[in-house]
C-alpha atoms as a PDB file:
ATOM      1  CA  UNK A   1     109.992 -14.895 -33.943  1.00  0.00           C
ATOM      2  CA  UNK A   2     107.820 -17.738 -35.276  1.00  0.00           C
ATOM      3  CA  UNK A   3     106.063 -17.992 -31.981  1.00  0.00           C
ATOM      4  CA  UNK A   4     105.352 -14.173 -31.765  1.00  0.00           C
ATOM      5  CA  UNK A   5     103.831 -14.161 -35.372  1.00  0.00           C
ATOM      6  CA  UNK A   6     101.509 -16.828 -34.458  1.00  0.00           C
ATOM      7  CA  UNK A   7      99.802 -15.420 -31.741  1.00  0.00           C
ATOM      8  CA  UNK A   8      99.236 -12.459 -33.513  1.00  0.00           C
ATOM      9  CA  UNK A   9      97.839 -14.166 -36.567  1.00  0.00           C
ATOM     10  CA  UNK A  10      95.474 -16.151 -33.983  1.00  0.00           C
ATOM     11  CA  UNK A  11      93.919 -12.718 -32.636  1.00  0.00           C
ATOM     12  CA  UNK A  12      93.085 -11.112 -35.828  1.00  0.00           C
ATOM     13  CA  UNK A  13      91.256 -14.632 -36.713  1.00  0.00           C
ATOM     14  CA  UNK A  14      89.242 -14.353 -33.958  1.00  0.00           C
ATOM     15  CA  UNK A  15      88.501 -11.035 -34.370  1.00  0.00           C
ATOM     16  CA  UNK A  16      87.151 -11.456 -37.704  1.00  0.00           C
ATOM     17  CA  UNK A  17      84.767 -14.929 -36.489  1.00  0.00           C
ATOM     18  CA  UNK A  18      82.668 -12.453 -34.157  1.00  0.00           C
ATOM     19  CA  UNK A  19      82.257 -10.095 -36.646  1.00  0.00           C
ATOM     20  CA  UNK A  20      79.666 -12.292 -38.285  1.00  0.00           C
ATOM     21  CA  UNK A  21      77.729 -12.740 -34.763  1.00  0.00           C
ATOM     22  CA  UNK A  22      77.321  -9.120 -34.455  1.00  0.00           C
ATOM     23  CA  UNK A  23      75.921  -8.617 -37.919  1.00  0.00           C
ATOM     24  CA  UNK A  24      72.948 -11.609 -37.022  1.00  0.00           C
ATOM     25  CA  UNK A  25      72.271  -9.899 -33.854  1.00  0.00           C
ATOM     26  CA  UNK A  26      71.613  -6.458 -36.151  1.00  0.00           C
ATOM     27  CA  UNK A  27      68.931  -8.108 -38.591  1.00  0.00           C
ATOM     28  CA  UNK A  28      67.460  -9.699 -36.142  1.00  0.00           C
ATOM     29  CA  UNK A  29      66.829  -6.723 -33.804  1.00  0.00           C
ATOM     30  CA  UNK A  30      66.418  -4.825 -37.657  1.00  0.00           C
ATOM     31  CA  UNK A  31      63.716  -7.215 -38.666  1.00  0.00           C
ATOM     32  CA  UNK A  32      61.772  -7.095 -34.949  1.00  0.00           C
ATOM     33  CA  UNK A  33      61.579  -3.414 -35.069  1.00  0.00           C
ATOM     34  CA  UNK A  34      60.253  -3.841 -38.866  1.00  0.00           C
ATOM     35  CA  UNK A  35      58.003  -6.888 -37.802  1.00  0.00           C
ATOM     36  CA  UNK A  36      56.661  -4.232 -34.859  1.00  0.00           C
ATOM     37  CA  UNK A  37      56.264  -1.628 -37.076  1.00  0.00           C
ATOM     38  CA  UNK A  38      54.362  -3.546 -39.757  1.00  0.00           C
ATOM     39  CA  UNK A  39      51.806  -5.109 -36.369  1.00  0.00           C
ATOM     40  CA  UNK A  40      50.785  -1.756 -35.315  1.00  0.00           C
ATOM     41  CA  UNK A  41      50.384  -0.397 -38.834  1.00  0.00           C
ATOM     42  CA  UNK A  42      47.954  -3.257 -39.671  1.00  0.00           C
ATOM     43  CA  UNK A  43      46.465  -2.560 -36.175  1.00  0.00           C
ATOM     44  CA  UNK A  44      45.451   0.934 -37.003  1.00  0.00           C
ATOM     45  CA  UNK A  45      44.308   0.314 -40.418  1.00  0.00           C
ATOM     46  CA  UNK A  46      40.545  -1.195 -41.459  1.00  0.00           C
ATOM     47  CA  UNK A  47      39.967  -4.902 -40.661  1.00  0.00           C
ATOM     48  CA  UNK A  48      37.193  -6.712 -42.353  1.00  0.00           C
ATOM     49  CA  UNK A  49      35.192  -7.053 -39.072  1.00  0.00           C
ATOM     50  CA  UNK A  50      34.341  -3.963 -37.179  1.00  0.00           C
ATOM     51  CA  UNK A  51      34.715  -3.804 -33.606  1.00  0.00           C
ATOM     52  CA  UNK A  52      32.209  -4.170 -31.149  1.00  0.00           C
ATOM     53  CA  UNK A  53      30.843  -0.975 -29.832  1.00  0.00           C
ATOM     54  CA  UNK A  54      29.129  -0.824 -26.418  1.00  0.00           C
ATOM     55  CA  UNK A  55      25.457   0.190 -26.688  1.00  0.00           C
ATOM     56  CA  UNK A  56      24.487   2.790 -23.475  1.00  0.00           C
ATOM     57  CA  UNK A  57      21.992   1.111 -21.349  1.00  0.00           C
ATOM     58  CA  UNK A  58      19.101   4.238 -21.092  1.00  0.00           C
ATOM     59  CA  UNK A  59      18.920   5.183 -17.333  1.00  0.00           C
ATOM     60  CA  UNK A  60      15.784   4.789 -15.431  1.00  0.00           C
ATOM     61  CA  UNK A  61      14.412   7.923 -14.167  1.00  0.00           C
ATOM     62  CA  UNK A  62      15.247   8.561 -10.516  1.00  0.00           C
ATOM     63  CA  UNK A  63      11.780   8.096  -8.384  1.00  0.00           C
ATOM     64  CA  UNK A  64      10.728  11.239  -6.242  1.00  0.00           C
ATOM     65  CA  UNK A  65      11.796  10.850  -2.511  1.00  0.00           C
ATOM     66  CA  UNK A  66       8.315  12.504  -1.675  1.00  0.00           C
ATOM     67  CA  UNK A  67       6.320   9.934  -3.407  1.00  0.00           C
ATOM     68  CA  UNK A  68       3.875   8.400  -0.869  1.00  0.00           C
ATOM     69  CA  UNK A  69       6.796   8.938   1.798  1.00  0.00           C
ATOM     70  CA  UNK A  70       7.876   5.772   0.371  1.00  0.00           C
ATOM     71  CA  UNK A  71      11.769   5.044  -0.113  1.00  0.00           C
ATOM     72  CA  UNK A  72      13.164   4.928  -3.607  1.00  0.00           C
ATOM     73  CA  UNK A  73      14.875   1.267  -2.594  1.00  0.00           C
ATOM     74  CA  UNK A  74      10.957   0.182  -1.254  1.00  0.00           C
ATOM     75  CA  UNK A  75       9.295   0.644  -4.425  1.00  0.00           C
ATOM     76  CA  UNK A  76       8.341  -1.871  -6.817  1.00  0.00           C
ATOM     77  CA  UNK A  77      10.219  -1.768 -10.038  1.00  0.00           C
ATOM     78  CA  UNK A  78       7.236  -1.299 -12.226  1.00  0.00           C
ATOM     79  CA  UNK A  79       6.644   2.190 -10.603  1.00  0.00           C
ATOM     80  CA  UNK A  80       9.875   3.525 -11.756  1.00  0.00           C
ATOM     81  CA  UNK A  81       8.776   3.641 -15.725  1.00  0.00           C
ATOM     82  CA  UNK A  82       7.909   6.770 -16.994  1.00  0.00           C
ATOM     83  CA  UNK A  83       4.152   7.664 -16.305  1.00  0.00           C
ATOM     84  CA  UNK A  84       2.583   7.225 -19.825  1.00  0.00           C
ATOM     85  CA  UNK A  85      -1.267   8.219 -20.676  1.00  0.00           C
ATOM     86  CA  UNK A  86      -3.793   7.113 -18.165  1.00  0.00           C
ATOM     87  CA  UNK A  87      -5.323   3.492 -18.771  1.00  0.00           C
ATOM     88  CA  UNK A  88      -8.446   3.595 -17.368  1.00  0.00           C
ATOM     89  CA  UNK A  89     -10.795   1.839 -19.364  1.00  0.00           C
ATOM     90  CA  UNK A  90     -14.154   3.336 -21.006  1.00  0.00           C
ATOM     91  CA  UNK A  91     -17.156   2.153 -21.276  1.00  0.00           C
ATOM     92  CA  UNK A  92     -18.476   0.645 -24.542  1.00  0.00           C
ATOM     93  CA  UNK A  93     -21.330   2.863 -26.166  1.00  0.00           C
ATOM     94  CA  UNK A  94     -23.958   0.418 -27.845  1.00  0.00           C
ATOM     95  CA  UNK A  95     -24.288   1.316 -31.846  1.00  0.00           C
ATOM     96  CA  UNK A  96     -28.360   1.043 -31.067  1.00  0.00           C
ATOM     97  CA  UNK A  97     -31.237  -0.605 -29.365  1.00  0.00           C
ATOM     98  CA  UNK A  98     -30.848  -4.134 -30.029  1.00  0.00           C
ATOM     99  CA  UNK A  99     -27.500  -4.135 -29.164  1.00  0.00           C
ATOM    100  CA  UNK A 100     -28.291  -2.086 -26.030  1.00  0.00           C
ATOM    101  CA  UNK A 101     -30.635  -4.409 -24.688  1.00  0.00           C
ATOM    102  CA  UNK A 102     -28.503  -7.537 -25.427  1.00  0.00           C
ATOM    103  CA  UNK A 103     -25.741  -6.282 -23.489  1.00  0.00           C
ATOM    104  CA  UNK A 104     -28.484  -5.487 -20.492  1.00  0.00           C
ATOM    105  CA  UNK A 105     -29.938  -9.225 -20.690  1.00  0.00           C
ATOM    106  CA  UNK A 106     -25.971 -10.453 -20.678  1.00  0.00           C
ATOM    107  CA  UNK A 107     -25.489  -8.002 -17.583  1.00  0.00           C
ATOM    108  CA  UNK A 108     -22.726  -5.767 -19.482  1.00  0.00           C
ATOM    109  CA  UNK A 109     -21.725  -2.176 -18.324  1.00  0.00           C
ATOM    110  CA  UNK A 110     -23.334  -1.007 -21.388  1.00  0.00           C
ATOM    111  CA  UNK A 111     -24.147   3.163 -22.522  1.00  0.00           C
ATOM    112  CA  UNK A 112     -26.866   3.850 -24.727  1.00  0.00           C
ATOM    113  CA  UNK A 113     -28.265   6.880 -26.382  1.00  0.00           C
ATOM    114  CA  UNK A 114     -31.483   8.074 -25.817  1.00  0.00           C
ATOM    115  CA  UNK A 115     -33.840  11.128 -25.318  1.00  0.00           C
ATOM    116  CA  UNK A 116     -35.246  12.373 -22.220  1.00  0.00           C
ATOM    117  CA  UNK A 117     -38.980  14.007 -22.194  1.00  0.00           C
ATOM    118  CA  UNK A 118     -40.344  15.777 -19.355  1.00  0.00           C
ATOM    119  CA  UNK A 119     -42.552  19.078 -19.212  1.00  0.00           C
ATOM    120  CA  UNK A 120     -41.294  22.300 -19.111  1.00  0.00           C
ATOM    121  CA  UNK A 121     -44.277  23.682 -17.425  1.00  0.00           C
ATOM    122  CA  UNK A 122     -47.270  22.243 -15.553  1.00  0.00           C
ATOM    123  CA  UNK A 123     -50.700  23.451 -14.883  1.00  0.00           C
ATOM    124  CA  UNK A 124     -52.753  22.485 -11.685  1.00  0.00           C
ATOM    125  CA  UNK A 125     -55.949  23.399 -10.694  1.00  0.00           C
ATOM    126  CA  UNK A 126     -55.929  24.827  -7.150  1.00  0.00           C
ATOM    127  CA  UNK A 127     -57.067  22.068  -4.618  1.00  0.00           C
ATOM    128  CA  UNK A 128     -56.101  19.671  -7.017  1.00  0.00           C
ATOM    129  CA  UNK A 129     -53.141  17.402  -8.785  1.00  0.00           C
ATOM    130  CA  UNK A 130     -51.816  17.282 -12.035  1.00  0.00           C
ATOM    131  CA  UNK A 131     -49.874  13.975 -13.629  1.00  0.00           C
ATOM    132  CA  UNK A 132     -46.024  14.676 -13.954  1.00  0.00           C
ATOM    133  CA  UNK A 133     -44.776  12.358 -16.746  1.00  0.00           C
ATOM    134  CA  UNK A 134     -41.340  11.847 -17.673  1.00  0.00           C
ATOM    135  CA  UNK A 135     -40.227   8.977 -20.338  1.00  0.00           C
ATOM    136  CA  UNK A 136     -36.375   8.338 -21.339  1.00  0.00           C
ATOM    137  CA  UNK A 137     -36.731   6.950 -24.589  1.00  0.00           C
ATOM    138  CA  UNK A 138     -33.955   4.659 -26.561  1.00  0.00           C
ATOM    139  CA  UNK A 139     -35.251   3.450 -29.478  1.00  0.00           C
ATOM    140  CA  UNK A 140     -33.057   4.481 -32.460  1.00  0.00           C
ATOM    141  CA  UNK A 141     -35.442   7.066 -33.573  1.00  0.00           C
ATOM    142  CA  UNK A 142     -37.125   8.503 -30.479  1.00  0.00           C
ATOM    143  CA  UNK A 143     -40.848   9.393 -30.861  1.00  0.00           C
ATOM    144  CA  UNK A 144     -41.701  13.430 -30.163  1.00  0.00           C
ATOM    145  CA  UNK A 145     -41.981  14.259 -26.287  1.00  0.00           C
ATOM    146  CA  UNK A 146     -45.905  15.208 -26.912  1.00  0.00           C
ATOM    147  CA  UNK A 147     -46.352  11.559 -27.436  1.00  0.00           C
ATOM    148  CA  UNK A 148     -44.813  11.102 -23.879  1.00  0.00           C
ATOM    149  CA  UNK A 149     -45.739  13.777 -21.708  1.00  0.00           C
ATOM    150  CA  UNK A 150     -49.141  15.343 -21.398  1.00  0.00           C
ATOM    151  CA  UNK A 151     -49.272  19.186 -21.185  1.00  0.00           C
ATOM    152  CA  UNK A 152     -48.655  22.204 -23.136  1.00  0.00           C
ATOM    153  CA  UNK A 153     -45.181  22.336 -22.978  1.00  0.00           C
ATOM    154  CA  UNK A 154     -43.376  18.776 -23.167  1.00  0.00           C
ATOM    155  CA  UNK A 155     -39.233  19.214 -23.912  1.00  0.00           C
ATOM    156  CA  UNK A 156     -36.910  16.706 -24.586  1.00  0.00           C
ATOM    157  CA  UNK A 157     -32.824  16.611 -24.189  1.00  0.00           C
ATOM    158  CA  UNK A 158     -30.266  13.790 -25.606  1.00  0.00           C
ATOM    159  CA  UNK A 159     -28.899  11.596 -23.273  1.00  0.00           C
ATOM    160  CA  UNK A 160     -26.798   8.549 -23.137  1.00  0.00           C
ATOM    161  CA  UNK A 161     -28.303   6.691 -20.105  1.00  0.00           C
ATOM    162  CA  UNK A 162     -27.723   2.818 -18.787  1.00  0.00           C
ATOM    163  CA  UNK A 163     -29.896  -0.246 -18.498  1.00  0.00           C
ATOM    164  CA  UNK A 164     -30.835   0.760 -15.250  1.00  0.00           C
ATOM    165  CA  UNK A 165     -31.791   4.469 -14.538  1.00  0.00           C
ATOM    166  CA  UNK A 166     -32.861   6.185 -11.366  1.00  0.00           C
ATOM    167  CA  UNK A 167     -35.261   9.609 -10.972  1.00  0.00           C
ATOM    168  CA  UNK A 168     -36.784  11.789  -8.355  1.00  0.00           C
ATOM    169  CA  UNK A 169     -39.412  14.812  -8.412  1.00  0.00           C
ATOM    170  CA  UNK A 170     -38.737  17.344  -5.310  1.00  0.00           C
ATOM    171  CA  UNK A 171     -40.824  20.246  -4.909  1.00  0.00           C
ATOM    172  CA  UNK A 172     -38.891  23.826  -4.492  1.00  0.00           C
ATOM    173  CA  UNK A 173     -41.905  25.530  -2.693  1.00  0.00           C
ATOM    174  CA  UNK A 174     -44.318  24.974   0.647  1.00  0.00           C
ATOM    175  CA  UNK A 175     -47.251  24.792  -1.637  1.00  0.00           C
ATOM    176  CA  UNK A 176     -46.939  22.181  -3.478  1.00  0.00           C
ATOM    177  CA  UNK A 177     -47.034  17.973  -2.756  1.00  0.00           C
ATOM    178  CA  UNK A 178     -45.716  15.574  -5.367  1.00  0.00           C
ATOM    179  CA  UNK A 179     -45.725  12.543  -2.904  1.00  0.00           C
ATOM    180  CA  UNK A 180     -43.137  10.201  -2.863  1.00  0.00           C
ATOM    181  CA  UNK A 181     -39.719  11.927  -3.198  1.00  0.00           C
ATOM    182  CA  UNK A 182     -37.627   9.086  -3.088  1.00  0.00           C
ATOM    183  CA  UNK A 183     -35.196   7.701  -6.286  1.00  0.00           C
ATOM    184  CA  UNK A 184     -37.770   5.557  -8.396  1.00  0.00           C
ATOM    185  CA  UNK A 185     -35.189   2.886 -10.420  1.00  0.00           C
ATOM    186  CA  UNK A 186     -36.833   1.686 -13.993  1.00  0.00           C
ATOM    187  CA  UNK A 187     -34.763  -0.792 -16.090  1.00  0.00           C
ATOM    188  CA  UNK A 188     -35.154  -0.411 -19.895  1.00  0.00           C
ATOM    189  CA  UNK A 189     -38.076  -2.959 -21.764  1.00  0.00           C
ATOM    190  CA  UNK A 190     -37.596  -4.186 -24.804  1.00  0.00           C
ATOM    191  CA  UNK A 191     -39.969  -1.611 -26.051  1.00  0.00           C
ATOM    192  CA  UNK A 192     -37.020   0.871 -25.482  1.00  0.00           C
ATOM    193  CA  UNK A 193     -39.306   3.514 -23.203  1.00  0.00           C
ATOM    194  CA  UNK A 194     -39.516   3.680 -19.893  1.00  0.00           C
ATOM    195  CA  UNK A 195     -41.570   6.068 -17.535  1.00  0.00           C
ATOM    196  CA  UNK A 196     -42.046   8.191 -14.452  1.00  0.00           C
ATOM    197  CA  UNK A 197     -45.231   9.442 -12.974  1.00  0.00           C
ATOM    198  CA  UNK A 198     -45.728  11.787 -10.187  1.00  0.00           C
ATOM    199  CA  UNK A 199     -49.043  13.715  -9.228  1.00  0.00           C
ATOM    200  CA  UNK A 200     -48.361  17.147  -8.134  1.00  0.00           C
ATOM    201  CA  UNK A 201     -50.958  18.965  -6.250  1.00  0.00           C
ATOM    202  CA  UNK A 202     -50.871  22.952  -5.400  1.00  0.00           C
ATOM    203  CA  UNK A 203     -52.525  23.881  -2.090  1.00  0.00           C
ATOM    204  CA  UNK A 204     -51.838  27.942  -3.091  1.00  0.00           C
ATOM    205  CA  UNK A 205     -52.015  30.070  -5.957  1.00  0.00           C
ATOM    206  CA  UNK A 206     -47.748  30.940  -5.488  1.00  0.00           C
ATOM    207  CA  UNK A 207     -46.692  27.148  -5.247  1.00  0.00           C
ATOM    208  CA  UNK A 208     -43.454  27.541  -7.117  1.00  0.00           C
ATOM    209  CA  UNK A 209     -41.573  24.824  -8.784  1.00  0.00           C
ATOM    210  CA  UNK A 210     -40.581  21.303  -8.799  1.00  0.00           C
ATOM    211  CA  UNK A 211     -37.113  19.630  -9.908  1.00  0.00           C
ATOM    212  CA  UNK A 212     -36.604  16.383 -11.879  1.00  0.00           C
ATOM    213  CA  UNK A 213     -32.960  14.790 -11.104  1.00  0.00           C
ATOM    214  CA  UNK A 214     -31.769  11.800 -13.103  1.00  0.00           C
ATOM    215  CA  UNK A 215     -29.230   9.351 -12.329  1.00  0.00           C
ATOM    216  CA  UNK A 216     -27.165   7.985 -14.037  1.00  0.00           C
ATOM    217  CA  UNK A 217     -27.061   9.436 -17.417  1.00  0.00           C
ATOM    218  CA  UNK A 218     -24.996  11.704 -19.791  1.00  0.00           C
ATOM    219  CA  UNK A 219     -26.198  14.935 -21.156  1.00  0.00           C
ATOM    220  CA  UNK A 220     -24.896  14.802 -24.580  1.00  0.00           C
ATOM    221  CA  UNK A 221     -24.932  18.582 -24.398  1.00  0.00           C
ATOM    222  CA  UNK A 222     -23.597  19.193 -21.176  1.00  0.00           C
ATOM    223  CA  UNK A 223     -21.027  15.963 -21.041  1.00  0.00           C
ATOM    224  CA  UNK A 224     -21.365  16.113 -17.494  1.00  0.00           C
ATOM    225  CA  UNK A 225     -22.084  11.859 -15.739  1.00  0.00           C
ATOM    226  CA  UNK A 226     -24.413  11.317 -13.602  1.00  0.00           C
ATOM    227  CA  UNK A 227     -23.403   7.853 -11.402  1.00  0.00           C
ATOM    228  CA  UNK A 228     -24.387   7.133  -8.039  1.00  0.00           C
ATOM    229  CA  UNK A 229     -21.338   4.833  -7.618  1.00  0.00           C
ATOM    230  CA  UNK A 230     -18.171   7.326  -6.546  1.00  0.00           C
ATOM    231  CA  UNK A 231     -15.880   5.555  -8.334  1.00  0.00           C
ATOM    232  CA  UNK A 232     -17.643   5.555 -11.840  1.00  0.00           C
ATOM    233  CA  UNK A 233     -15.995   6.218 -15.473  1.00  0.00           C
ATOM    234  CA  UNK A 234     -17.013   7.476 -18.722  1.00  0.00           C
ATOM    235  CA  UNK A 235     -15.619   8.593 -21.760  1.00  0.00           C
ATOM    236  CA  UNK A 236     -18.924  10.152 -23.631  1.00  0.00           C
ATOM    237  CA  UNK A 237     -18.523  10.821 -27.428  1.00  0.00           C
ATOM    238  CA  UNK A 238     -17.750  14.427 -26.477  1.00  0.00           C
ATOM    239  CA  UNK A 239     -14.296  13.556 -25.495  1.00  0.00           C
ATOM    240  CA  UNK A 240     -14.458  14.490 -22.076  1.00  0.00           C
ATOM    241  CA  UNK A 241     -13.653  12.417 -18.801  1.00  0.00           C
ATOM    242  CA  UNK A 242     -15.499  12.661 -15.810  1.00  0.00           C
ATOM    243  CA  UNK A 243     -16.341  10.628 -12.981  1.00  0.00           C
ATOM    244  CA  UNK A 244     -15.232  10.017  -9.279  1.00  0.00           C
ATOM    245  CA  UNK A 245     -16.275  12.816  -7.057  1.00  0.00           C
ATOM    246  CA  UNK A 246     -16.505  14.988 -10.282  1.00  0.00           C
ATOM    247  CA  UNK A 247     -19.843  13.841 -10.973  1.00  0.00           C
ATOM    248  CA  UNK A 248     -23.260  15.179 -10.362  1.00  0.00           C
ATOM    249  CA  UNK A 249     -26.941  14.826 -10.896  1.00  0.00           C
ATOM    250  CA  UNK A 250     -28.272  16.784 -13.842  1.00  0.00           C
ATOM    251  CA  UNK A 251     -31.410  19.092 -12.771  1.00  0.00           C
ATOM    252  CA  UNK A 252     -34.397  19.922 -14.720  1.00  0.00           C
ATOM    253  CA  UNK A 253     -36.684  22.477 -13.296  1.00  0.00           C
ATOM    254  CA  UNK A 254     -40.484  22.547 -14.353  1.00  0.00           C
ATOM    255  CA  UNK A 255     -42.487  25.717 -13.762  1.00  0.00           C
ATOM    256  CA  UNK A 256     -45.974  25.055 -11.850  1.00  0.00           C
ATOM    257  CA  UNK A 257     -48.915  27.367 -13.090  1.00  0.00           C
ATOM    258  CA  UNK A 258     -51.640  27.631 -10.676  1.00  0.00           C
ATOM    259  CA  UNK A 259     -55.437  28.174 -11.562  1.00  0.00           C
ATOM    260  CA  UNK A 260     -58.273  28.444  -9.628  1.00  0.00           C
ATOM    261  CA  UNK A 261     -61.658  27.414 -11.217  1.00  0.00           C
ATOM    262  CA  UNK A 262     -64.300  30.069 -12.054  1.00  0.00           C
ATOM    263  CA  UNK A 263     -66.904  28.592  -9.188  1.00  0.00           C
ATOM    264  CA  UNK A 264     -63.792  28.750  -6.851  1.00  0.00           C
ATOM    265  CA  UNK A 265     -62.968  32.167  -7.500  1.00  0.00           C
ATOM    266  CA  UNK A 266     -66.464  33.387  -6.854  1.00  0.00           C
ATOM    267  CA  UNK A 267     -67.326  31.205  -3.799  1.00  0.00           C
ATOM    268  CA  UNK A 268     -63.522  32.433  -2.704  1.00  0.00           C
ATOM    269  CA  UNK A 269     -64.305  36.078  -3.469  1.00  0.00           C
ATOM    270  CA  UNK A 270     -67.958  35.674  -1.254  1.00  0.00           C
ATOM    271  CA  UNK A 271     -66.460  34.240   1.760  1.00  0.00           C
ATOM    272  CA  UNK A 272     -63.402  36.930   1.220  1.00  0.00           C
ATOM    273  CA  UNK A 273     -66.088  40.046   0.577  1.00  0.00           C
ATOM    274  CA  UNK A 274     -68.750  38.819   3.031  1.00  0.00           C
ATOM    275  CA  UNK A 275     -68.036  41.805   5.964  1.00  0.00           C
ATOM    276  CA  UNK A 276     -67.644  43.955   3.214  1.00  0.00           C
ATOM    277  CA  UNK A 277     -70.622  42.785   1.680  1.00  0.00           C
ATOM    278  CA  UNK A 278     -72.875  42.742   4.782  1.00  0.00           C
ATOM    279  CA  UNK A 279     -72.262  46.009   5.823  1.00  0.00           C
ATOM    280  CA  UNK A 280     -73.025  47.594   2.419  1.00  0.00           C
ATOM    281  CA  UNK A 281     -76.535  45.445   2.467  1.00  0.00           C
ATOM    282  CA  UNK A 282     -76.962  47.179   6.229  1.00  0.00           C
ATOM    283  CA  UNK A 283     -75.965  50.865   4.532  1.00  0.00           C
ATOM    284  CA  UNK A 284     -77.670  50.289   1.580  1.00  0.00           C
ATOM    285  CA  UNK A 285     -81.202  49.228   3.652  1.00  0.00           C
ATOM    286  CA  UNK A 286     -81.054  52.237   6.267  1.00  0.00           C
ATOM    287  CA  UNK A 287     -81.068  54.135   3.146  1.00  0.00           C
ATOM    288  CA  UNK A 288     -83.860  52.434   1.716  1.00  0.00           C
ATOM    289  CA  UNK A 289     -85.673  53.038   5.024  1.00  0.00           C
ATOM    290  CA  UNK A 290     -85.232  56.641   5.137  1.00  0.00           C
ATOM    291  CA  UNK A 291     -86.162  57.334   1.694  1.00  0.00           C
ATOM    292  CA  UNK A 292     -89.421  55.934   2.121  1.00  0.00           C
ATOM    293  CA  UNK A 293     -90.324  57.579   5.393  1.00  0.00           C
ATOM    294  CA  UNK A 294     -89.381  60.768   3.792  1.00  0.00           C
ATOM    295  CA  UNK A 295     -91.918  60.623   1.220  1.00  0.00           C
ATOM    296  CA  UNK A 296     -94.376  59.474   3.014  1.00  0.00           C
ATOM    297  CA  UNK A 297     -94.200  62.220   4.962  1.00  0.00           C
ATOM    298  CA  UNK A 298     -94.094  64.600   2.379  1.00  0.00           C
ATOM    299  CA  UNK A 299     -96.062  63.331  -0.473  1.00  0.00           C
ATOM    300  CA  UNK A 300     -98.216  61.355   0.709  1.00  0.00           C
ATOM    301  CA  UNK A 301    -101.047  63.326   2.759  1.00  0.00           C
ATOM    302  CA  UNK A 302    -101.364  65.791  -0.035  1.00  0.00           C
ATOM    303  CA  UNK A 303    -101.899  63.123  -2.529  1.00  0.00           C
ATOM    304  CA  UNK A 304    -104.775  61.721  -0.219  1.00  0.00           C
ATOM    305  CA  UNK A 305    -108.296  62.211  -1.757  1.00  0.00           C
ATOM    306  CA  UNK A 306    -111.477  64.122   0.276  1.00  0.00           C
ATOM    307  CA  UNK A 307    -114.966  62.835   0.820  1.00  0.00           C
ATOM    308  CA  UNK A 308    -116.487  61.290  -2.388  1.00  0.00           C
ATOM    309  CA  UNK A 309    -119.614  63.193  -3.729  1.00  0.00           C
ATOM    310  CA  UNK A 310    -122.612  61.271  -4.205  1.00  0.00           C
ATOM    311  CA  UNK A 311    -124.427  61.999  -7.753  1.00  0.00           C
ATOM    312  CA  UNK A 312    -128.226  61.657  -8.178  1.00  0.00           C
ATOM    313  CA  UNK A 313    -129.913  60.132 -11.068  1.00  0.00           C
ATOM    314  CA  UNK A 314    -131.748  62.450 -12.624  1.00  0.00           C
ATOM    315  CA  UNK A 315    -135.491  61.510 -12.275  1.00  0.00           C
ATOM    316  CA  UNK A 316    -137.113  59.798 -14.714  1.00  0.00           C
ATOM    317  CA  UNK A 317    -140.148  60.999 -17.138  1.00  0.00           C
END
């Protein structure tokens, strides 16, 4: 019986040793699941340093696959920027004369402004020429054409215009001769004026015109540049851009008046008249003629006188 009991006392001893096992193996799976818990709270929550956030590189704009028939791996980096405003660079405008002419001395691509004089009608004499002045002055402020240009009619237009200018007279009609018609190249004195001459002579009364080109200026009306170099620029105070094939020469057409001295027009009308005037001398002398035999005819042998009478002296005492 003794033996019985003490097995039986031995199992309910060990029974109650592994309780206390079991209870440690609940807090510590109790306090991992709180220790979890309390990690991903702290996770979620604000920290005191924010976390990084990824800034989006900008993407480059794709090139065109038509672009020069050049492929988009071929191209240079640099190309595939966005296309801002164009960067062609303008040329300086000089504030006046002084600094004009320094920049001409120092050989810069300088503009100035200026006025251009040149008549707006010429009168020739038939059978003889007439001087054809033009002047582009650049002196800050410009003298009147009329001290420039000869004539009746000078006119003057603004210009901007460059150290070095170029002009060149063409006639527009068969009557008229102005000589040399090539480009005539002045480059501006320090007196701020220089000048063209042409003569222009009229071998008929209907010559027609002649037309002044300059080269290269700016018409500060017109904003249009005159360059003979293709690949010129220009950004006049108008605003507007021009140059490459864009450009052209400005034009200035001068009316030609003809006149034919008095002496001229007589000798001219004599030598046109002189059948005319021949056979109504002829006409006019067969009448003459006629006339005169006619009255002698018919007046004249009843006008004659008969025999004179002789008269005696009466005698004397």
């Amino acid at each position: 019986m003794g033996s019985s009991s003490d097995p039986g006392g031995g199992g309910r001893d060990t029974r109650r040793a592994r309780a206390p096992s079991r209870s440690a193996r609940g807090l510590l799976v109790a306090g991992l699941i709180v220790w979890s818990t309390v990690g991903l709270v702290a996770g979620c929550g604000p920290s005191g340093s924010p976390a990084p956030t990824s800034v989006p590189t900008p993407a480059l704009p794709s090139p065109s696959p038509s672009r020069s028939g050049v492929a988009p791996d071929d191209l240079d980096p640099e190309e595939l920027l966005p296309e801002g405003p164009s960067q062609e660079p303008t040329v300086e405008v000089a504030p006046d004369l002084e600094a004009f002419l320094a920049q001409c001395l120092a050989g810069g691509d300088i503009w100035g402004q200026g006025r251009l004089d040149y008549p707006l009608r010429l009168d020739v004499e038939l059978g003889d020429s007439a001087p054809y002045v033009v002047a582009l002055d650049m002196n800050d402020v410009p003298a009147p054409p009329q001290a420039h240009v000869p004539g009746p009619s000078p006119t003057s237009v603004d210009v901007f215009a460059r150290c070095g200018i170029a002009a060149r007279l063409t006639p527009l009609g068969d009557g008229l001769d102005v000589g040399d018609q090539e480009w005539r190249t002045r480059t501006l004195t320090p007196s701020g004026v220089v000048t063209w001459t042409w003569a222009v002579g009229a071998s008929t009364t209907n010559a027609g015109d002649v037309r002044l080109e300059i080269r290269p200026a700016v018409s500060v009306d017109a904003g249009a540049l005159l360059d003979a170099q293709p690949d010129a620029r220009l950004e006049t105070q108008l605003g507007e851009q021009v140059g490459g094939q864009d450009t052209e020469v400005l034009e200035y057409v001068t009316a030609v008046d003809v006149h034919t001295p008095l002496v001229r027009r007589a000798g001219d009308w004599w030598a046109a008249s002189w059948d005319t005037i021949v056979m109504i001398t002829v006409a006019a002398g067969a009448a003459v003629t006629g006339v005169l035999a006619w009255w002698r005819r018919n007046f004249r042998s009843k006008a004659a006188p008969g025999p004179a009478r002789r008269h005696r002296a009466p005698p004397g005492p």
